[in-house]
PDB file of N, CA and C in Angstrom:
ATOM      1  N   UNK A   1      81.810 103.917 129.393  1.00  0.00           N
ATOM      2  CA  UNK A   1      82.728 105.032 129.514  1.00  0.00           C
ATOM      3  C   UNK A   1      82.438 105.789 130.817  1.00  0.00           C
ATOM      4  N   UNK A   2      83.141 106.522 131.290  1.00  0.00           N
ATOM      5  CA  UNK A   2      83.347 107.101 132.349  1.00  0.00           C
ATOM      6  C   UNK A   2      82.354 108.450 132.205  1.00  0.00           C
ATOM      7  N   UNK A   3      82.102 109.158 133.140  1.00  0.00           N
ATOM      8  CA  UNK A   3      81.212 110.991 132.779  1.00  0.00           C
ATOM      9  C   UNK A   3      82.172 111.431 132.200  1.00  0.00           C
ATOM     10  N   UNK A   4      81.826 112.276 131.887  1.00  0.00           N
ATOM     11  CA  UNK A   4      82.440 113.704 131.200  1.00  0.00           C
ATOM     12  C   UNK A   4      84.058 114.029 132.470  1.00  0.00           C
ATOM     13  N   UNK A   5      84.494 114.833 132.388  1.00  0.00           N
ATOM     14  CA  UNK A   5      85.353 115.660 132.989  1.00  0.00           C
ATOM     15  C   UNK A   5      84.907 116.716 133.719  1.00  0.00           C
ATOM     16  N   UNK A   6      85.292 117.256 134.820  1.00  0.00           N
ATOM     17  CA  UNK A   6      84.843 118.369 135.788  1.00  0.00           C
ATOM     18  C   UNK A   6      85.260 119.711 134.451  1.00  0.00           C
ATOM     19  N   UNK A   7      86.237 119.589 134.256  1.00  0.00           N
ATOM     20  CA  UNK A   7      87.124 120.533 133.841  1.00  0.00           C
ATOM     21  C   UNK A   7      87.128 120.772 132.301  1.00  0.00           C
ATOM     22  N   UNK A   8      87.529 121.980 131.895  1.00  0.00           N
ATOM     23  CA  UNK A   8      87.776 122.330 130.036  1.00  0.00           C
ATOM     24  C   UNK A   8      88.946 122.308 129.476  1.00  0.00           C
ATOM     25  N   UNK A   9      89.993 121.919 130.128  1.00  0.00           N
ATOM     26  CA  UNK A   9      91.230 121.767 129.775  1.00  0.00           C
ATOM     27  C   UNK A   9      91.486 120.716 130.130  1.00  0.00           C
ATOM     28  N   UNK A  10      93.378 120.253 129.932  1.00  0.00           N
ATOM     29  CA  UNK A  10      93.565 118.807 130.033  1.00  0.00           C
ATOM     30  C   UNK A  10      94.399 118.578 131.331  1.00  0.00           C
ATOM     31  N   UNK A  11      94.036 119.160 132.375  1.00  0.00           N
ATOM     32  CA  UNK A  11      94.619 119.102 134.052  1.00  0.00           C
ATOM     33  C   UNK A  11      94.107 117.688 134.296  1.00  0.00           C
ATOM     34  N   UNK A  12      93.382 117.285 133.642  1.00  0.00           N
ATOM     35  CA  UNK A  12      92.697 116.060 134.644  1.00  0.00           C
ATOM     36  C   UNK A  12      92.996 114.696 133.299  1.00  0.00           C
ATOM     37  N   UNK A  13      94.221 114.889 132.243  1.00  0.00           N
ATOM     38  CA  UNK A  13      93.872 113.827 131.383  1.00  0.00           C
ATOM     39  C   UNK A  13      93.552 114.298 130.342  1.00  0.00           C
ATOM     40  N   UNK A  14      93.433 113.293 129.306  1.00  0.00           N
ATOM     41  CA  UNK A  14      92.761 112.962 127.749  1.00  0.00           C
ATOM     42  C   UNK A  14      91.035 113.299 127.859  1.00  0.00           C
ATOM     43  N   UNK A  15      90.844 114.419 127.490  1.00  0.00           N
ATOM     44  CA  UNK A  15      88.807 114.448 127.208  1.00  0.00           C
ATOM     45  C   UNK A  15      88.546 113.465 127.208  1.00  0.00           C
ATOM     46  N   UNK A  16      87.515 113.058 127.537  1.00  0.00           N
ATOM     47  CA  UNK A  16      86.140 111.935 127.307  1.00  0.00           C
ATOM     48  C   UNK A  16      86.253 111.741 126.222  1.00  0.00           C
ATOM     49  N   UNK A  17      85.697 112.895 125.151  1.00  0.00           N
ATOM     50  CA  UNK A  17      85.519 112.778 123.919  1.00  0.00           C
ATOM     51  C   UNK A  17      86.461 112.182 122.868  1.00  0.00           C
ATOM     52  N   UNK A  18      87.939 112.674 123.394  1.00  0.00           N
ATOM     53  CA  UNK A  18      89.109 112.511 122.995  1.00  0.00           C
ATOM     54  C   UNK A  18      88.997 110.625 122.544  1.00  0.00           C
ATOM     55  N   UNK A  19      89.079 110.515 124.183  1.00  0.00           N
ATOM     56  CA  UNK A  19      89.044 108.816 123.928  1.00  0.00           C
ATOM     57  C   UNK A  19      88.102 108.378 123.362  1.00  0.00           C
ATOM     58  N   UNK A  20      87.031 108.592 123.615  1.00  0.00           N
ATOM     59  CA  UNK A  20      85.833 108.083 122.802  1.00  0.00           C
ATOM     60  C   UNK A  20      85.965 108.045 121.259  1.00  0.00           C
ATOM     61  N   UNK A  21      86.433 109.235 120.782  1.00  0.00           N
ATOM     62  CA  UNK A  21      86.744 108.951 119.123  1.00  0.00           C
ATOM     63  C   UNK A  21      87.945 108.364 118.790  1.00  0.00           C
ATOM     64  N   UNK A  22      88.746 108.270 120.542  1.00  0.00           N
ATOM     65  CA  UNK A  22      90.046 106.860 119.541  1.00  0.00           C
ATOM     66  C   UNK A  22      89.642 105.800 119.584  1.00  0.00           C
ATOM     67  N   UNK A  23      88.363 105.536 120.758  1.00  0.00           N
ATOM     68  CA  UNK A  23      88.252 104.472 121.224  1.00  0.00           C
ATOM     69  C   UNK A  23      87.374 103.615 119.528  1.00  0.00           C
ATOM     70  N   UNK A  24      86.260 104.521 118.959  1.00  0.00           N
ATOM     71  CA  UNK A  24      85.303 104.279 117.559  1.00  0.00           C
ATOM     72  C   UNK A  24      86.549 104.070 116.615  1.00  0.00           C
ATOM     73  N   UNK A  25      87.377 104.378 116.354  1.00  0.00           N
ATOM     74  CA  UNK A  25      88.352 104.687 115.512  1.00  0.00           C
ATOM     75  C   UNK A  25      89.242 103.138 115.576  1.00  0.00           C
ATOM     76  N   UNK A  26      89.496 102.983 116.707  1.00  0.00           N
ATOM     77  CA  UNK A  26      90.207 101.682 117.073  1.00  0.00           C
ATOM     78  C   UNK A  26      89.109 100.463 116.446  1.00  0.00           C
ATOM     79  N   UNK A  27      88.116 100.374 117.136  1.00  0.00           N
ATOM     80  CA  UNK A  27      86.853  99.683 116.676  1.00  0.00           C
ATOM     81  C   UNK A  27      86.295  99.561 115.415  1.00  0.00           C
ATOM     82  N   UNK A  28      85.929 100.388 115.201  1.00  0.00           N
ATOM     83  CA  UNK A  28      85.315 100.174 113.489  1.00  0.00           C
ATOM     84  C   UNK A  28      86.302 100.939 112.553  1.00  0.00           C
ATOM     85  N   UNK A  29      87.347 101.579 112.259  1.00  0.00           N
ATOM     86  CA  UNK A  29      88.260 101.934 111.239  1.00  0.00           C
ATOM     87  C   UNK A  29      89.457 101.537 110.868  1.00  0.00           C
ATOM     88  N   UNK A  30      90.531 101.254 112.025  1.00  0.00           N
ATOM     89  CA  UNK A  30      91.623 100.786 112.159  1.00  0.00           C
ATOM     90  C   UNK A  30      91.593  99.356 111.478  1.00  0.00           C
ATOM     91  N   UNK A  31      92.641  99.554 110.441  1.00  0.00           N
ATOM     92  CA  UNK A  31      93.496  98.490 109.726  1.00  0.00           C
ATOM     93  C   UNK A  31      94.430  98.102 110.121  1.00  0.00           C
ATOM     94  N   UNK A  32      94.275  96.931 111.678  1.00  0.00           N
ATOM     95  CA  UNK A  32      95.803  96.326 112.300  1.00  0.00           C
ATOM     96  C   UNK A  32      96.551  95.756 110.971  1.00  0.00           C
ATOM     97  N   UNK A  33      96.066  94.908 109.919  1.00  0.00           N
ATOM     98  CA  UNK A  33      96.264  94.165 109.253  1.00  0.00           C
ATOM     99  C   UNK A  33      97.445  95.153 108.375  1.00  0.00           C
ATOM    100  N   UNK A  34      96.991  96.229 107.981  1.00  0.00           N
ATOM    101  CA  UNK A  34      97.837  97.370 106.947  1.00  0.00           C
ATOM    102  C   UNK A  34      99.272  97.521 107.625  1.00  0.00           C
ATOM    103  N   UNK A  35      98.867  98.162 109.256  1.00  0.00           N
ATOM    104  CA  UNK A  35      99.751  98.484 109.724  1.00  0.00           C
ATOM    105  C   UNK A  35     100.797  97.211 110.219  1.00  0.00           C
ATOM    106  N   UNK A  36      99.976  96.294 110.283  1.00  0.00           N
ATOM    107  CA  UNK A  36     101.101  95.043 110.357  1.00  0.00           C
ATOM    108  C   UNK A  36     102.058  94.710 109.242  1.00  0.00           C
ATOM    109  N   UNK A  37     101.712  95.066 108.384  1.00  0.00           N
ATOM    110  CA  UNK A  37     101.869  94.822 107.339  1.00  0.00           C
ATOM    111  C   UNK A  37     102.885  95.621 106.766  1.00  0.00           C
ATOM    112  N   UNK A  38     102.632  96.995 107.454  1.00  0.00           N
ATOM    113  CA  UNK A  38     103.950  98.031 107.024  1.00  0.00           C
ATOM    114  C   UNK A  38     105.186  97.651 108.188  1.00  0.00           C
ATOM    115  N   UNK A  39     104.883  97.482 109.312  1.00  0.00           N
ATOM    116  CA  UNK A  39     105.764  96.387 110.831  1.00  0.00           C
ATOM    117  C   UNK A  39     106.621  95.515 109.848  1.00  0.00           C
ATOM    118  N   UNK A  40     106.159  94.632 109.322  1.00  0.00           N
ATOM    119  CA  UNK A  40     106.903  93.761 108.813  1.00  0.00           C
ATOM    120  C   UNK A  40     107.695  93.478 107.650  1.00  0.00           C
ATOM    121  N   UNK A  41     107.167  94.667 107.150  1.00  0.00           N
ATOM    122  CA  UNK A  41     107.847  94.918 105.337  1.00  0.00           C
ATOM    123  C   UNK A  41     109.290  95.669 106.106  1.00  0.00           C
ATOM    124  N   UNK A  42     109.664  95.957 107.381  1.00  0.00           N
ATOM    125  CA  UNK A  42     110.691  96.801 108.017  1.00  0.00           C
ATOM    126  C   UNK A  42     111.379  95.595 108.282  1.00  0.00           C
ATOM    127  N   UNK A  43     112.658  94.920 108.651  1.00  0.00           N
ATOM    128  CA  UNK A  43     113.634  94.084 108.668  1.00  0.00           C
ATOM    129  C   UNK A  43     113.273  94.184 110.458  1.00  0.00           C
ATOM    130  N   UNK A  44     112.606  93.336 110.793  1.00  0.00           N
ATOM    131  CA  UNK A  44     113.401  93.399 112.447  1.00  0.00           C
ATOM    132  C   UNK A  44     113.509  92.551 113.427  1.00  0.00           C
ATOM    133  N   UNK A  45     113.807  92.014 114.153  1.00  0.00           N
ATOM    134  CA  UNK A  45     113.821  90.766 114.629  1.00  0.00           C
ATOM    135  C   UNK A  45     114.637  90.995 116.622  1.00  0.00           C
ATOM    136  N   UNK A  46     113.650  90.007 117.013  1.00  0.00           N
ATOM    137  CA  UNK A  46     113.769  89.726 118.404  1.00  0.00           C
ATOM    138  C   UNK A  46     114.900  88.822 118.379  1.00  0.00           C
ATOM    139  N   UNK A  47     115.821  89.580 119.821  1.00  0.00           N
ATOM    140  CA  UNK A  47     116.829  88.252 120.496  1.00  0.00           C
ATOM    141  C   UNK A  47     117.004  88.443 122.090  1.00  0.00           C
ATOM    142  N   UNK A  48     117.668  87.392 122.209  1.00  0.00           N
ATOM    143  CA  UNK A  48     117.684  87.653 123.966  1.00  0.00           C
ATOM    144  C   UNK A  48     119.190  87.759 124.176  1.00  0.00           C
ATOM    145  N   UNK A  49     119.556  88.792 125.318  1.00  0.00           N
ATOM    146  CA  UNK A  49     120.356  89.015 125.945  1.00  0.00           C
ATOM    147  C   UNK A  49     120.305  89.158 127.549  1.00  0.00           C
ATOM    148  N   UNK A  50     121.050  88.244 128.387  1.00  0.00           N
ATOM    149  CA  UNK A  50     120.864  88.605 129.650  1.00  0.00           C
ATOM    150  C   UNK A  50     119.330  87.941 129.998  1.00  0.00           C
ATOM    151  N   UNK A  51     118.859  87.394 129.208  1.00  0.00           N
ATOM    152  CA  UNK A  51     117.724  87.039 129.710  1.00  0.00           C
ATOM    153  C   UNK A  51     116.420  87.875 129.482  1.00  0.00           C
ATOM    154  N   UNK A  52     116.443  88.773 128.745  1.00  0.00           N
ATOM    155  CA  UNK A  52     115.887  90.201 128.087  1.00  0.00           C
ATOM    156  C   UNK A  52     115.179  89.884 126.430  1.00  0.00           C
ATOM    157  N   UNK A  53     114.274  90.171 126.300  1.00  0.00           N
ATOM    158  CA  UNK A  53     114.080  90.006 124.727  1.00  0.00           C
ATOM    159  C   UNK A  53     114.052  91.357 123.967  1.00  0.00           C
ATOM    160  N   UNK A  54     114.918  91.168 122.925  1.00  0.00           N
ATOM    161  CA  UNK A  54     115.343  93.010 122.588  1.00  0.00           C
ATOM    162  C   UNK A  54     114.864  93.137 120.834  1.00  0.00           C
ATOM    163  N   UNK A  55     113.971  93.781 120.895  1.00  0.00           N
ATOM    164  CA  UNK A  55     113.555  93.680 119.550  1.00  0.00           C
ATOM    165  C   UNK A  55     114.439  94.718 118.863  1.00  0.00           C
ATOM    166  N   UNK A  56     114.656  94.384 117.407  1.00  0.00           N
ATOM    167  CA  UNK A  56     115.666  95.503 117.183  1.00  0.00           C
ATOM    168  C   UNK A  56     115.210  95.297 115.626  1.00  0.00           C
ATOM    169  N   UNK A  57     115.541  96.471 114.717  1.00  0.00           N
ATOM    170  CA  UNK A  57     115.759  96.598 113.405  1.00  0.00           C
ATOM    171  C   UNK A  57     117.087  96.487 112.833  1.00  0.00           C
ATOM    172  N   UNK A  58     117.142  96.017 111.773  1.00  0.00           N
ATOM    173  CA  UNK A  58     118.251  95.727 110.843  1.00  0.00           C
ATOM    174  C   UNK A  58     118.254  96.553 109.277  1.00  0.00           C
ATOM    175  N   UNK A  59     118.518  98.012 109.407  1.00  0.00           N
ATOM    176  CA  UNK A  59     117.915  98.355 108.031  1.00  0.00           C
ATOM    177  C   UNK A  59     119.592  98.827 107.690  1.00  0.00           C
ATOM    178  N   UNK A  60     120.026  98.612 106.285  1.00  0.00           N
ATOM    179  CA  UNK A  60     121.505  99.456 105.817  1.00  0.00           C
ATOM    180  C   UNK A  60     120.727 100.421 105.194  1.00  0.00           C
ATOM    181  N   UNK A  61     122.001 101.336 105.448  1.00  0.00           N
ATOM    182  CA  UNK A  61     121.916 102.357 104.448  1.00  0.00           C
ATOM    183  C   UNK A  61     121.983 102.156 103.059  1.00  0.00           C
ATOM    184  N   UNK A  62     121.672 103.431 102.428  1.00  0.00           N
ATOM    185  CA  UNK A  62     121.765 103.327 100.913  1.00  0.00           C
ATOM    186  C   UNK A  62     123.270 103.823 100.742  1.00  0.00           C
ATOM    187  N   UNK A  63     123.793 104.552 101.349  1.00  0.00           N
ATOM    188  CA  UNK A  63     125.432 105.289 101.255  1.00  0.00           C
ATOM    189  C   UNK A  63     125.986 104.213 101.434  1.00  0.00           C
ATOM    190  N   UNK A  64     127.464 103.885 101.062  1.00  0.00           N
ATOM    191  CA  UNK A  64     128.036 102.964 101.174  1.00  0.00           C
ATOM    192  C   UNK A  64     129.051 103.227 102.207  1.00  0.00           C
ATOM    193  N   UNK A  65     129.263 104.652 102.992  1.00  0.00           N
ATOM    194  CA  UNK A  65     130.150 104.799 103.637  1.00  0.00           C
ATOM    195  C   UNK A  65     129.947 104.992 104.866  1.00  0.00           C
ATOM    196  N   UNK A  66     128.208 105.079 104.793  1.00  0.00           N
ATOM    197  CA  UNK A  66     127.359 105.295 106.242  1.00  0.00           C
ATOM    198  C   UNK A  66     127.703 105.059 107.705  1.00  0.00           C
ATOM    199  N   UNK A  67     127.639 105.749 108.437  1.00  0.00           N
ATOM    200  CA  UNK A  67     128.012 105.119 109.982  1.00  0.00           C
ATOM    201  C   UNK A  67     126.843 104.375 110.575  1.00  0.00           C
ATOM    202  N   UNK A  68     127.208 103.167 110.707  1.00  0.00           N
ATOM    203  CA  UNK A  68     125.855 102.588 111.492  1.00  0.00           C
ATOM    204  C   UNK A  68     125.308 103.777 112.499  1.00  0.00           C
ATOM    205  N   UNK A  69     124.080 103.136 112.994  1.00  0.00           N
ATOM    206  CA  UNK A  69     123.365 103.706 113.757  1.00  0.00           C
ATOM    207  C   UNK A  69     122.577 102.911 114.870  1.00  0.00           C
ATOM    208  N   UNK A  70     122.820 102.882 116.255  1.00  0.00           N
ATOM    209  CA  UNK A  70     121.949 102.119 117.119  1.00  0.00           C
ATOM    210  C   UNK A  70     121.220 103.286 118.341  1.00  0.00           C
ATOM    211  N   UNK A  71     119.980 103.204 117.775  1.00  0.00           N
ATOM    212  CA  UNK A  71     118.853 103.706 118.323  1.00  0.00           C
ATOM    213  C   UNK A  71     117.922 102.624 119.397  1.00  0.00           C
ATOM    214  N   UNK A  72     117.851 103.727 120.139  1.00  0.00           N
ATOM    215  CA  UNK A  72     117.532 102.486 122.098  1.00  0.00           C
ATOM    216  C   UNK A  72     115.959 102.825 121.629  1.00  0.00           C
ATOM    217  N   UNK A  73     115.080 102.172 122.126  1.00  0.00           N
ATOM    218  CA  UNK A  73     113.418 101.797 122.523  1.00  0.00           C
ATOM    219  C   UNK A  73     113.161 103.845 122.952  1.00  0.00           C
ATOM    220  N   UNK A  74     114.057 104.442 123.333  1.00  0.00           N
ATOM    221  CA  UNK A  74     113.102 105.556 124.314  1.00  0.00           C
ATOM    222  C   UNK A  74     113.349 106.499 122.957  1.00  0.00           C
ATOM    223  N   UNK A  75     114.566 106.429 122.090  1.00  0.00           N
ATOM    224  CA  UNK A  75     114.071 107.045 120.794  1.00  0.00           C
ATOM    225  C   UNK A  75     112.668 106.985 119.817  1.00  0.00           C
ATOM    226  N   UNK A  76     113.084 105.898 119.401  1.00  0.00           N
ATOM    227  CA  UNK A  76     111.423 105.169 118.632  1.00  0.00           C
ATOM    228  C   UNK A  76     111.449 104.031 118.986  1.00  0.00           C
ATOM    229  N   UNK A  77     110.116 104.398 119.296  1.00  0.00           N
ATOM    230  CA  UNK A  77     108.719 102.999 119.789  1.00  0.00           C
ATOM    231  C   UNK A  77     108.881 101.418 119.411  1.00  0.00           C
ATOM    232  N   UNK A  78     109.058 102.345 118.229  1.00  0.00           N
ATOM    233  CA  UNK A  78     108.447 101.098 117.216  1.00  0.00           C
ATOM    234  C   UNK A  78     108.347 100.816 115.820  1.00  0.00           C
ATOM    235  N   UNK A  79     108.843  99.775 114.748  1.00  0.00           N
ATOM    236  CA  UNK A  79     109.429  99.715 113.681  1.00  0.00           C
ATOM    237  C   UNK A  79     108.713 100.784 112.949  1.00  0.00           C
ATOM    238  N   UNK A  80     107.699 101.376 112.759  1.00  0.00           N
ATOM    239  CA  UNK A  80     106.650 102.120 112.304  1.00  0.00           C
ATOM    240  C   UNK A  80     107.495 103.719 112.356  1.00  0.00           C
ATOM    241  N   UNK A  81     108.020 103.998 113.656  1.00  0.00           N
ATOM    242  CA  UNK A  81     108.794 105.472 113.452  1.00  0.00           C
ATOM    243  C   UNK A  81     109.810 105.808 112.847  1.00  0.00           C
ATOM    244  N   UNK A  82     110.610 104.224 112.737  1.00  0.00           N
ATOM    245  CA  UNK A  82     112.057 103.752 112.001  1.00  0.00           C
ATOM    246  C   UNK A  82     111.287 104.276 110.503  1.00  0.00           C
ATOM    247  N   UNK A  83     110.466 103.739 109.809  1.00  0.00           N
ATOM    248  CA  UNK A  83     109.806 103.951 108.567  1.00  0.00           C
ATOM    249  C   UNK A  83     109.949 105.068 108.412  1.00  0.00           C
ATOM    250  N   UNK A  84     109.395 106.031 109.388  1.00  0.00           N
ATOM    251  CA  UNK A  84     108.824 107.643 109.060  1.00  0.00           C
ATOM    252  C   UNK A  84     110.286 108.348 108.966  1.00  0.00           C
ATOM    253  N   UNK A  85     111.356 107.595 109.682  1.00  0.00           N
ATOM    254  CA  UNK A  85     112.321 108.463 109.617  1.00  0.00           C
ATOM    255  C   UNK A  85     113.297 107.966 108.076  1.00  0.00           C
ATOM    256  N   UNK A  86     112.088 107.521 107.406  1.00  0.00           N
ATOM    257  CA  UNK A  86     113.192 107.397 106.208  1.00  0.00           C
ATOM    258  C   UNK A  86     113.632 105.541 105.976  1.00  0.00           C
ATOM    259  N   UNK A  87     113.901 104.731 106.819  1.00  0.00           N
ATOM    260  CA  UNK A  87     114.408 103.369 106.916  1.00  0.00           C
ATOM    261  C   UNK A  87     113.387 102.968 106.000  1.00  0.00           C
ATOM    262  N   UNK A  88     113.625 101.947 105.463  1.00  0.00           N
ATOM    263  CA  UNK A  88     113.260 101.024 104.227  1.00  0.00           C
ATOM    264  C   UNK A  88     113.922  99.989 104.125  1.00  0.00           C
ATOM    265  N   UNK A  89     113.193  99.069 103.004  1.00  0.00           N
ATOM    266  CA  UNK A  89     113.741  97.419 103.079  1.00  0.00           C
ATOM    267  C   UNK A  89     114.583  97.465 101.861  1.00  0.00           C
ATOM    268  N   UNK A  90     114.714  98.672 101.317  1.00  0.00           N
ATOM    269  CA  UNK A  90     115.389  98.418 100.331  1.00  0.00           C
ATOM    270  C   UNK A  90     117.019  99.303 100.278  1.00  0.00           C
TER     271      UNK A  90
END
Protein backbone atom coordinates (compact mmCIF):
# COMPACT_ATOMS: atom_id res chain seq x y z
CA UNK A 1 0.00 0.00 0.00
CA UNK A 2 0.94 3.39 -0.56
CA UNK A 3 1.82 6.06 2.89
CA UNK A 4 -0.75 7.60 4.46
CA UNK A 5 -2.10 10.93 2.85
CA UNK A 6 -0.53 14.48 3.41
CA UNK A 7 -3.96 15.67 4.15
CA UNK A 8 -7.37 15.06 6.62
CA UNK A 9 -9.86 15.42 4.18
CA UNK A 10 -10.64 13.91 0.81
CA UNK A 11 -8.80 16.72 -1.66
CA UNK A 12 -6.32 14.19 -2.48
CA UNK A 13 -8.78 10.91 -2.97
CA UNK A 14 -10.19 7.86 -1.00
CA UNK A 15 -8.09 7.63 2.70
CA UNK A 16 -5.53 5.01 2.91
CA UNK A 17 -7.53 3.56 5.45
CA UNK A 18 -10.63 3.80 3.42
CA UNK A 19 -9.09 1.46 0.84
CA UNK A 20 -7.38 -0.63 3.03
CA UNK A 21 -10.66 -1.81 4.74
CA UNK A 22 -12.24 -2.29 1.17
CA UNK A 23 -9.28 -3.67 0.11
CA UNK A 24 -9.56 -6.71 3.69
CA UNK A 25 -13.18 -6.74 2.95
CA UNK A 26 -12.75 -7.66 -0.78
CA UNK A 27 -10.15 -10.35 0.42
CA UNK A 28 -11.29 -12.21 3.25
CA UNK A 29 -15.29 -11.34 3.46
CA UNK A 30 -16.80 -10.78 0.16
CA UNK A 31 -19.19 -13.44 -1.22
CA UNK A 32 -18.61 -13.01 -5.23
CA UNK A 33 -20.44 -16.30 -5.32
CA UNK A 34 -23.85 -14.71 -3.34
CA UNK A 35 -23.64 -11.74 -5.28
CA UNK A 36 -23.36 -13.67 -8.48
CA UNK A 37 -25.85 -15.36 -7.64
CA UNK A 38 -28.30 -12.49 -6.95
CA UNK A 39 -26.68 -11.09 -10.94
CA UNK A 40 -28.20 -13.96 -12.24
CA UNK A 41 -31.44 -14.80 -10.49
CA UNK A 42 -32.14 -11.03 -12.53
CA UNK A 43 -33.16 -11.96 -16.35
CA UNK A 44 -30.33 -10.40 -18.43
CA UNK A 45 -28.55 -11.07 -21.31
CA UNK A 46 -25.77 -9.73 -23.71
CA UNK A 47 -26.21 -8.84 -27.58
CA UNK A 48 -24.38 -7.09 -30.17
CA UNK A 49 -25.30 -4.18 -32.06
CA UNK A 50 -23.11 -2.24 -34.43
CA UNK A 51 -20.46 -4.27 -33.34
CA UNK A 52 -20.98 -3.25 -29.51
CA UNK A 53 -21.88 -5.82 -26.82
CA UNK A 54 -24.90 -4.37 -24.84
CA UNK A 55 -25.80 -6.08 -21.81
CA UNK A 56 -29.30 -5.44 -20.96
CA UNK A 57 -32.13 -6.73 -18.55
CA UNK A 58 -35.39 -8.19 -19.43
CA UNK A 59 -37.64 -7.85 -16.31
CA UNK A 60 -41.92 -7.29 -16.91
CA UNK A 61 -43.81 -5.71 -14.81
CA UNK A 62 -46.27 -7.03 -12.43
CA UNK A 63 -49.12 -4.31 -13.82
CA UNK A 64 -50.47 -5.45 -16.84
CA UNK A 65 -50.78 -2.04 -18.32
CA UNK A 66 -47.19 -0.93 -17.49
CA UNK A 67 -45.14 1.25 -19.83
CA UNK A 68 -42.00 -0.44 -20.65
CA UNK A 69 -39.00 1.05 -19.48
CA UNK A 70 -35.39 1.35 -21.12
CA UNK A 71 -32.77 2.43 -18.77
CA UNK A 72 -29.04 3.28 -20.46
CA UNK A 73 -25.67 1.87 -18.40
CA UNK A 74 -25.16 5.71 -16.86
CA UNK A 75 -28.53 5.12 -14.91
CA UNK A 76 -27.63 1.71 -13.24
CA UNK A 77 -24.43 -0.05 -13.32
CA UNK A 78 -25.48 -3.06 -13.02
CA UNK A 79 -28.19 -5.89 -12.75
CA UNK A 80 -27.70 -5.57 -8.87
CA UNK A 81 -29.26 -1.73 -8.85
CA UNK A 82 -32.13 -3.01 -11.27
CA UNK A 83 -32.85 -5.43 -8.03
CA UNK A 84 -32.71 -2.56 -5.46
CA UNK A 85 -35.02 -0.65 -7.52
CA UNK A 86 -37.64 -3.19 -7.05
CA UNK A 87 -37.08 -5.57 -10.55
CA UNK A 88 -37.48 -9.23 -9.88
CA UNK A 89 -37.72 -12.55 -11.75
CA UNK A 90 -40.95 -12.90 -10.89
Amino acid sequence: MPENEPVADVSQGVPLATIEKLAHYRADDYDWRKCEAKINAIPNFITEIDGLDIHFVHARSKHENALPIISRTVLLRSPTEYRLMGFSTK
